[in-house]
Protein backbone atom coordinates (compact mmCIF):
# COMPACT_ATOMS: atom_id res chain seq x y z
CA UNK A 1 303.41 0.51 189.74
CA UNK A 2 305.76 2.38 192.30
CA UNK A 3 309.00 1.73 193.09
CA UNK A 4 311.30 2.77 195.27
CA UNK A 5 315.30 2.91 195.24
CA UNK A 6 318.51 3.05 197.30
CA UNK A 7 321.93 3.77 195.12
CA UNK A 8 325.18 4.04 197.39
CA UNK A 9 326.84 6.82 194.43
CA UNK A 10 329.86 8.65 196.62
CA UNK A 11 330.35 12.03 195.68
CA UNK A 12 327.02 14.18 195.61
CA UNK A 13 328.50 17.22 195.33
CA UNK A 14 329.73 16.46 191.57
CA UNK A 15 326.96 18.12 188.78
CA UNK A 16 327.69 14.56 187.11
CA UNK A 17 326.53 12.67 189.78
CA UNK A 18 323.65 14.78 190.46
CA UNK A 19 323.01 14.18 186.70
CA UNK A 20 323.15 10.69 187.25
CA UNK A 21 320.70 10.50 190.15
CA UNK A 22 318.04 12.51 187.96
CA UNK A 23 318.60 10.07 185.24
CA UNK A 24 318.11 6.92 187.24
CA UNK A 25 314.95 8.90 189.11
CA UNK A 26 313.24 8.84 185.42
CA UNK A 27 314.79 5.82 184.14
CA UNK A 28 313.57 3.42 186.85
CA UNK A 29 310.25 5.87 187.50
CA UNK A 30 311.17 5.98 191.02
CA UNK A 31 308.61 7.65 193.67
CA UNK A 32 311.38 7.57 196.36
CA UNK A 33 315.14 7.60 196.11
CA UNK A 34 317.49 7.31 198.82
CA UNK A 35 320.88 8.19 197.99
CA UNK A 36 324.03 6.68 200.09
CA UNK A 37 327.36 8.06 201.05
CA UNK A 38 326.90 11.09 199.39
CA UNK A 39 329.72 13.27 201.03
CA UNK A 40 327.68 16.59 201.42
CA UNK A 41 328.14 18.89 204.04
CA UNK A 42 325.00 19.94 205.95
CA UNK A 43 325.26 23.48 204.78
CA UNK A 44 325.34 22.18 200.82
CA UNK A 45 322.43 19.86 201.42
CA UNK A 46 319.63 22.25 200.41
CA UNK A 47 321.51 23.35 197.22
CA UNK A 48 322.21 20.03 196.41
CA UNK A 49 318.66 18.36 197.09
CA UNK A 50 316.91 20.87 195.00
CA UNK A 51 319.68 20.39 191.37
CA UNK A 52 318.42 16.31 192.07
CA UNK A 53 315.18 16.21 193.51
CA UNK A 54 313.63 19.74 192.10
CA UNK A 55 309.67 19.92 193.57
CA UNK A 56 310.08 16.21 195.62
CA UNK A 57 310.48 16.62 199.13
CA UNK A 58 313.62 15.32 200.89
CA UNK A 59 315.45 14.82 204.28
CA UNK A 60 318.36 13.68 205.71
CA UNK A 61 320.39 11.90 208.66
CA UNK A 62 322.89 14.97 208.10
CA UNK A 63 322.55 15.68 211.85
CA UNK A 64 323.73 12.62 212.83
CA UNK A 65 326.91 12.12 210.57
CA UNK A 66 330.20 13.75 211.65
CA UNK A 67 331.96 13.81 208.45
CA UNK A 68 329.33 14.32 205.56
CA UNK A 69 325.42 13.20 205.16
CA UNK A 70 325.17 9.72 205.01
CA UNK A 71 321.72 9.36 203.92
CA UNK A 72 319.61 11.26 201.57
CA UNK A 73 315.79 10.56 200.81
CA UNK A 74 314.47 11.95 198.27
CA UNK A 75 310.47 11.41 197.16
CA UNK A 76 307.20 12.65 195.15
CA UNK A 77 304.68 14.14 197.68
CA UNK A 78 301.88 13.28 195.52
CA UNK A 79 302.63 9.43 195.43
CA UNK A 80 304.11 9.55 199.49
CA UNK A 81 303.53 10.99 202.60
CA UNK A 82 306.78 10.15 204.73
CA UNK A 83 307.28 10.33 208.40
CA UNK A 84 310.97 9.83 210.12
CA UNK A 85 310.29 7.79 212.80
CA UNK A 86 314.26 7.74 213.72
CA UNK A 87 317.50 8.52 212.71
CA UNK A 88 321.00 7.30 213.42
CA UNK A 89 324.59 7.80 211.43
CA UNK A 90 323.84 4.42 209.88
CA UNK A 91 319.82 3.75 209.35
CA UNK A 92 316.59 6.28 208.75
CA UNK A 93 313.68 4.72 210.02
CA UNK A 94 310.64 5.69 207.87
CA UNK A 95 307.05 5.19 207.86
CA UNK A 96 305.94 5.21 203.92
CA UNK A 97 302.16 5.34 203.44
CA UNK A 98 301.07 5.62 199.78
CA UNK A 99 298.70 8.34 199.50
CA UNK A 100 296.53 6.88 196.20
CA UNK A 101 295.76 3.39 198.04
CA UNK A 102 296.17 4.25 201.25
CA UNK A 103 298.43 1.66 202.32
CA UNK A 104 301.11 1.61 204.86
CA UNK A 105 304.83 -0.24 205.00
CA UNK A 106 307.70 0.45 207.48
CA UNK A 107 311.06 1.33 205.96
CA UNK A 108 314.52 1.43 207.05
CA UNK A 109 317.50 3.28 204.68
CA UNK A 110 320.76 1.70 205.43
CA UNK A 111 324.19 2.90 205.45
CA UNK A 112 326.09 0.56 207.38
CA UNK A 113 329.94 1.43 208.63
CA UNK A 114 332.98 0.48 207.28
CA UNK A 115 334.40 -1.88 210.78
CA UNK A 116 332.36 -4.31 211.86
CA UNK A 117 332.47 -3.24 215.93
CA UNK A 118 330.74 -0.12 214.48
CA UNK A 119 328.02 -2.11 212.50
CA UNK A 120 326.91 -3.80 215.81
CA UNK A 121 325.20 -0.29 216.57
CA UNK A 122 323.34 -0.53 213.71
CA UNK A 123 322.32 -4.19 214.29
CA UNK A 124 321.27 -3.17 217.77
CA UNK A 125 319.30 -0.10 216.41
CA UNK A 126 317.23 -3.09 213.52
CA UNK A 127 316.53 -5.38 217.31
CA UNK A 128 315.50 -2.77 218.84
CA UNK A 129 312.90 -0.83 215.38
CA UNK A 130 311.62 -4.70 215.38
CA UNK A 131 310.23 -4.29 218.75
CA UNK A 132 307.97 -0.82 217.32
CA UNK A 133 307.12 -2.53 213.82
CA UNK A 134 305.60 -5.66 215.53
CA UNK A 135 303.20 -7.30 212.92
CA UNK A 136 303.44 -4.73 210.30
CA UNK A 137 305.34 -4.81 206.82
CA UNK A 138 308.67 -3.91 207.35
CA UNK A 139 311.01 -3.38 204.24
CA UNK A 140 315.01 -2.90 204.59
CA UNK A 141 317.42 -1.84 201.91
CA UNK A 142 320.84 -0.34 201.39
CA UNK A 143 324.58 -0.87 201.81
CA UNK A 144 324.67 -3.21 204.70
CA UNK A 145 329.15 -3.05 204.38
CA UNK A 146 329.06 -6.70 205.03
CA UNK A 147 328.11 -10.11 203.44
CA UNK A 148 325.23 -12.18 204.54
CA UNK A 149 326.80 -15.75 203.17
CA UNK A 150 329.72 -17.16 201.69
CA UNK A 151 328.36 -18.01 198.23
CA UNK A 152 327.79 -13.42 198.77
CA UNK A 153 331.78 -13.77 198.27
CA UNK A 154 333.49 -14.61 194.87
CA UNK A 155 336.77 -14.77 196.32
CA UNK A 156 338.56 -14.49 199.78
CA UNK A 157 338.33 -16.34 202.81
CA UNK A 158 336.36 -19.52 202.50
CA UNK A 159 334.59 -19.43 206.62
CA UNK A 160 332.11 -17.34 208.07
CA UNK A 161 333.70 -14.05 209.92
CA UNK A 162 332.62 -12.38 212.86
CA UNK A 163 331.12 -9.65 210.84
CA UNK A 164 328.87 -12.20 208.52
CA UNK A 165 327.74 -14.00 212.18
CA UNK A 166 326.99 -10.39 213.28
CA UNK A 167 325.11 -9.46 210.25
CA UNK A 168 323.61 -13.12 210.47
CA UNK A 169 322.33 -13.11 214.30
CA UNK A 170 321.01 -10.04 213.38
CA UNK A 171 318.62 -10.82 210.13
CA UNK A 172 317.27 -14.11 212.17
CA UNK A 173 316.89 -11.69 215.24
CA UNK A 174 314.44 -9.33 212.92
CA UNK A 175 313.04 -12.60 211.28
CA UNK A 176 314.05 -10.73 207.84
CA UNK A 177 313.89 -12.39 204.39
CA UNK A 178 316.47 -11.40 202.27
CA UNK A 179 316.00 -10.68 198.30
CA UNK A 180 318.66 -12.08 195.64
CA UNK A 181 320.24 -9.63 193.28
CA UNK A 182 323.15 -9.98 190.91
CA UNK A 183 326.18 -11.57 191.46
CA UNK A 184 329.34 -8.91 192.88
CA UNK A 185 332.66 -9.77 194.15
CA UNK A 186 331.08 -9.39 197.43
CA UNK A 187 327.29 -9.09 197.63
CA UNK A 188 327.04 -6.10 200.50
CA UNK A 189 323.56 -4.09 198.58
CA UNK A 190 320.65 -5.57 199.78
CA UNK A 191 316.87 -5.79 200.19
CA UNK A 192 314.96 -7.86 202.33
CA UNK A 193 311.39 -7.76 204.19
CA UNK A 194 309.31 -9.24 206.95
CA UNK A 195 306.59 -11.97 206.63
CA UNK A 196 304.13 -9.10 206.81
CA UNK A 197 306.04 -6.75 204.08
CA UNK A 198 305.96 -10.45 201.73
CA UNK A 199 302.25 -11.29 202.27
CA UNK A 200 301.22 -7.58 202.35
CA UNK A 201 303.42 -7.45 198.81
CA UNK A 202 303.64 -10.68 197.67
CA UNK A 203 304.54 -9.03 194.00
CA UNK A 204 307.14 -6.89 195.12
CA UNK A 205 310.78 -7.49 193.36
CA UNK A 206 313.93 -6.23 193.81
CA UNK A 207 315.83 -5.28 190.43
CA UNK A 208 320.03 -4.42 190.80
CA UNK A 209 320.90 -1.98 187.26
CA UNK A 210 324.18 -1.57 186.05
CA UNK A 211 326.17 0.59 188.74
CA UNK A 212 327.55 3.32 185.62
CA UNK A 213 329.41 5.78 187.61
CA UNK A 214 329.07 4.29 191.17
CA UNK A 215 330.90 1.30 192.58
CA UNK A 216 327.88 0.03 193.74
CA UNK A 217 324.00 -1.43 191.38
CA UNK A 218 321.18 0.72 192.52
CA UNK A 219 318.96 -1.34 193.95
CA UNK A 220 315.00 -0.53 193.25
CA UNK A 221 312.41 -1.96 194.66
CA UNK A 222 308.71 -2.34 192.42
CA UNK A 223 305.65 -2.75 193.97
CA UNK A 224 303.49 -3.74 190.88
CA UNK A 225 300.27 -3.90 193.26
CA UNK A 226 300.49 -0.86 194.52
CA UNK A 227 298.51 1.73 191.84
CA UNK A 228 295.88 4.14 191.42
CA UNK A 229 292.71 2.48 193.25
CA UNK A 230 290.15 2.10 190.36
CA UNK A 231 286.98 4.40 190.42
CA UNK A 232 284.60 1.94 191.41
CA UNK A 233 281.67 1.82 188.88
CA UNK A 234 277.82 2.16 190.25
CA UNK A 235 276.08 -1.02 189.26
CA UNK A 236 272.21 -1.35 190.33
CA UNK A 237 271.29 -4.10 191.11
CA UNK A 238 267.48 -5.02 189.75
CA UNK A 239 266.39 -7.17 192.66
CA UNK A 240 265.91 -4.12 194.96
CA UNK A 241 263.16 -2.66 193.33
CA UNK A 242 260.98 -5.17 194.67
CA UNK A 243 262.11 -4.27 198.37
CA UNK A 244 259.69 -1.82 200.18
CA UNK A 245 261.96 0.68 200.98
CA UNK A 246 262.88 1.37 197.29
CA UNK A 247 260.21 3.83 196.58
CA UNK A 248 260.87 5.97 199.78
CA UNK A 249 264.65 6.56 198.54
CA UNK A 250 263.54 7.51 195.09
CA UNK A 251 260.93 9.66 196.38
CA UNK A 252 263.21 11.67 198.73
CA UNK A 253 265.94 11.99 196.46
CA UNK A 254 263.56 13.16 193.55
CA UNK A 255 261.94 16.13 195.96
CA UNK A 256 265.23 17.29 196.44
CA UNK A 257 265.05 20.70 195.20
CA UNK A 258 267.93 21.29 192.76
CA UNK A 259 269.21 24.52 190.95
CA UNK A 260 270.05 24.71 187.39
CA UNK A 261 268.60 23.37 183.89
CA UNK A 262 266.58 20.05 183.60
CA UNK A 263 269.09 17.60 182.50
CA UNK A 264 271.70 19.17 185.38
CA UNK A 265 269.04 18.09 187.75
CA UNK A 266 268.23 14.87 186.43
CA UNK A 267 272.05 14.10 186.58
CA UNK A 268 272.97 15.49 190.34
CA UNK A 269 269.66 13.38 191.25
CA UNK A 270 271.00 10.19 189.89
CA UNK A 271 274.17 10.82 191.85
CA UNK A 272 272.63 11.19 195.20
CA UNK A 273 270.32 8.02 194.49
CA UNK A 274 274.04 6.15 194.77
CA UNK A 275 274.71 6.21 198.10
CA UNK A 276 271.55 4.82 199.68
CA UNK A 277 271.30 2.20 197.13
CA UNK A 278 274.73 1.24 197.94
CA UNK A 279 273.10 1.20 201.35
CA UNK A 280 270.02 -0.28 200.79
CA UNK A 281 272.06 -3.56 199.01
CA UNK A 282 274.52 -3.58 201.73
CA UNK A 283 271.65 -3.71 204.09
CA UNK A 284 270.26 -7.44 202.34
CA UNK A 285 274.01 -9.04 202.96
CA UNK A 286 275.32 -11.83 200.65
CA UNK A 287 272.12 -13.13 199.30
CA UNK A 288 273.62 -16.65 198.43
CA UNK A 289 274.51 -16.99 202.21
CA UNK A 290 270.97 -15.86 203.03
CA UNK A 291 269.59 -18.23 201.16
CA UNK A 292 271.28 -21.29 202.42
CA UNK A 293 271.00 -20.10 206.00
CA UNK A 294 267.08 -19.90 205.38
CA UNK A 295 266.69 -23.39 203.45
CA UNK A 296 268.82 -25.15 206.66
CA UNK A 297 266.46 -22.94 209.51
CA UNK A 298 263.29 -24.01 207.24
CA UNK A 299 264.46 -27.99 207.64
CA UNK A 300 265.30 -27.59 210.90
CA UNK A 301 261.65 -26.35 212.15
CA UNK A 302 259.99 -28.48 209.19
CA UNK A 303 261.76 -31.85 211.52
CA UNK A 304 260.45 -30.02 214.15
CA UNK A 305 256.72 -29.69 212.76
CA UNK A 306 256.90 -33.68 212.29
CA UNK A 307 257.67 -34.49 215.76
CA UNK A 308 255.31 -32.01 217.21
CA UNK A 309 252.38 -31.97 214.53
CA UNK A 310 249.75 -29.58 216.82
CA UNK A 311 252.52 -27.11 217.56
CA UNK A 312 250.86 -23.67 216.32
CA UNK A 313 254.11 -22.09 217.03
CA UNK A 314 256.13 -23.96 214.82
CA UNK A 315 253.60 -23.49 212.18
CA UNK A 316 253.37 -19.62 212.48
CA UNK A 317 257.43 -20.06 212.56
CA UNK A 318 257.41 -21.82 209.34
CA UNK A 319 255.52 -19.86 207.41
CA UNK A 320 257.30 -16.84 208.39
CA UNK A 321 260.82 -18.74 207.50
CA UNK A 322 259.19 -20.26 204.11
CA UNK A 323 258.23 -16.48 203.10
CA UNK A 324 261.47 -15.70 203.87
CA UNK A 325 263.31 -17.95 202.21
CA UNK A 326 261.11 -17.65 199.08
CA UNK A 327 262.09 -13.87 199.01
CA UNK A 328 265.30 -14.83 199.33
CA UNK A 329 265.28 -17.05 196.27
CA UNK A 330 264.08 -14.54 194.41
CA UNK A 331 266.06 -12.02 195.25
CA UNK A 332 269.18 -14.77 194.26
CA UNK A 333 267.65 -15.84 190.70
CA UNK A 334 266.85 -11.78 190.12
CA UNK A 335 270.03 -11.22 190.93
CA UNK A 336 272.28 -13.77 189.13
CA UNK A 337 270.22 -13.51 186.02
CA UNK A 338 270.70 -10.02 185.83
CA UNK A 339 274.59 -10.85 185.90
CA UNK A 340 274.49 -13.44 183.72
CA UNK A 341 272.14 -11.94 181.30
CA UNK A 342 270.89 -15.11 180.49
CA UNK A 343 267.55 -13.60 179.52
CA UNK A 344 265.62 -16.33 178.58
CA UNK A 345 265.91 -18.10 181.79
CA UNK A 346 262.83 -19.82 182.99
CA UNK A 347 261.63 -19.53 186.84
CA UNK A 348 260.97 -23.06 187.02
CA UNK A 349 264.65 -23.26 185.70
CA UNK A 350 266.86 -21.24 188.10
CA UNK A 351 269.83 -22.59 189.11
CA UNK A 352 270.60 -25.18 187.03
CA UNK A 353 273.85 -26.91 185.66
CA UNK A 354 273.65 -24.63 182.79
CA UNK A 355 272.58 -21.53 183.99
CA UNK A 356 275.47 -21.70 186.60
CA UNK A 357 277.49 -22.61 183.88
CA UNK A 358 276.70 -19.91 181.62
CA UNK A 359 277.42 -17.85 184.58
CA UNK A 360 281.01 -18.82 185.15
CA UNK A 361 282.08 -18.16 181.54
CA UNK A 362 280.92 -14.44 181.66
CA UNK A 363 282.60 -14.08 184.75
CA UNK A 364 286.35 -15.32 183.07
């Protein structure tokens, strides 16, 4: 799993915030952290980013803010590589593709401003990123300074203010889909993705923690699909010995002259054979496809043959199709019986009820 985080915790410069920022890095197993009003001057930023993030990489939207970084990003260079694709006082646009899966997602850090005139720059600047995401996943979180809805409010006015329309024209505008978190006096911490970011993700969740020294829950994002890709396993597949071509690979890859003791050789030769296997199976497509699409060709010239009885072209046709699809078959009952290792399955046999049967229950 890797998750990411934003944590609005004001005050940077204090060790025990820093402190706090580590811990909540380990705690939540973050591979990215993006840290929110922190108050640091430009010139502190390096000193700073080092005590919290020690060997991650980091940037900022320093040289944008006039009174103190805004936005800090923090993240582990062996999980991310990170591009800045913009950056204004009050959002970072990123580009976060995840180096072990090789996966892509557009994120945006926000940091929105205090009065709501000011926030329509920021709205304008999410219309405008839409426009360069287009159908990619696009994933938003931060302190937005504003509420989306009135049930976002536990107390105060009871109507819809020019600042929630704002905020509101704007999420329909990017066609975002806000994620709940826990309840707050007034809900202004948020995450919310595309329809791309939700079917690219559909397992992502957003999780609010207890805000400890902050005024405000970190908010981290999991992406429980997103993991180490799996070494994929070399299975041979029995059925391909019986294909011409099978001896020629063997035979190259054996007279491959190889350096070192006998069983080192054996070993690096069963490593090359790999590859053009892998080939040589890719090469005979989905065999249960091929076999249907030869059965319906072989009915189609056999209705042929009946209407046209003298037709020696439609016979030569059909027996090259009924070789064909006997190969085929073959290859299929070869095939599945190897996977099912059903061993005692008859030829007259294949594909029955119980074989198919048998071969469903191995498989869950």
């Amino acid at each position: 799993m890797v998750s990411i985080a934003s944590w609005n915790i004001r005050g940077l410069n204090r060790p025990i915030k820093q402190t706090e920022v580590r811990q909540a890095v380990k705690e939540f197993n973050l591979s990215l952290c993006a840290i929110l009003e922190s108050h640091v001057e430009v010139s502190n930023l390096s000193k700073v980013c080092k005590a919290i993030f020690r060997s991650w990489h980091w940037t900022s939207n320093g040289a944008q803010c006039n009174k103190g970084t805004r936005i800090i990003v923090g993240w582990n260079p062996n999980i991310f590589d990170v591009m800045v694709l913009s950056e204004f006082d009050q959002v970072m646009h990123l580009q976060l593709f995840f180096k072990q899966v090789k996966r892509m997602v557009f994120c945006s850090i926000i940091y929105a401003a205090n009065y709501y005139v000011t926030r329509r720059e920021l709205w304008n600047h999410l219309s405008m990123h839409k426009n360069f995401v287009r159908n990619e996943p696009w994933v938003i979180l931060g302190d937005f300074n504003s509420a989306l809805n009135l049930e976002d409010k536990s107390m105060g006015c009871s109507s819809v203010s020019t600042s929630m329309k704002d905020f509101q024209a704007c999420v329909d505008d990017i066609e975002m889909k806000p994620k709940k978190g826990i309840g707050l006096m007034k809900k202004i911490d948020r995450v919310m993705g595309n329809t791309q970011f939700i079917t690219s993700f559909p397992s992502a969740v957003a999780m609010f923690y207890p805000s400890r020294l902050s005024d405000h829950y970190p908010c981290v994002l999991k992406f429980p699909e997103v993991s180490k890709a799996k070494h994929r396993s070399f299975k041979f597949a029995n059925f391909l010995v019986h294909k011409p071509e099978f001896m020629g690979i063997v035979k190259r890859v054996w007279d491959t002259r190889i350096s070192g003791v006998y069983q080192f050789s054996v070993i690096k030769k069963l490593r090359l054979l790999k590859s053009p296997l892998r080939g040589l199976l890719f090469q005979q497509g989905n065999l249960h496809k091929k076999v249907q699409l030869l059965r319906n060709r072989l009915d189609g010239i056999q209705r042929d043959l009946d209407k046209d009885l003298n037709s020696d072209m439609l016979r030569v046709e059909e027996t090259n199709i009924r070789r064909d699809y006997q190969e085929a078959l073959l290859d299929e009952e070869r095939f599945l019986k190897q996977k099912s290792k059903v061993d005692w399955l008859a030829a007259g046999d294949m594909n029955s009820a119980f074989f198919h049967s048998s071969l469903k229950n191995k498989i869950h």
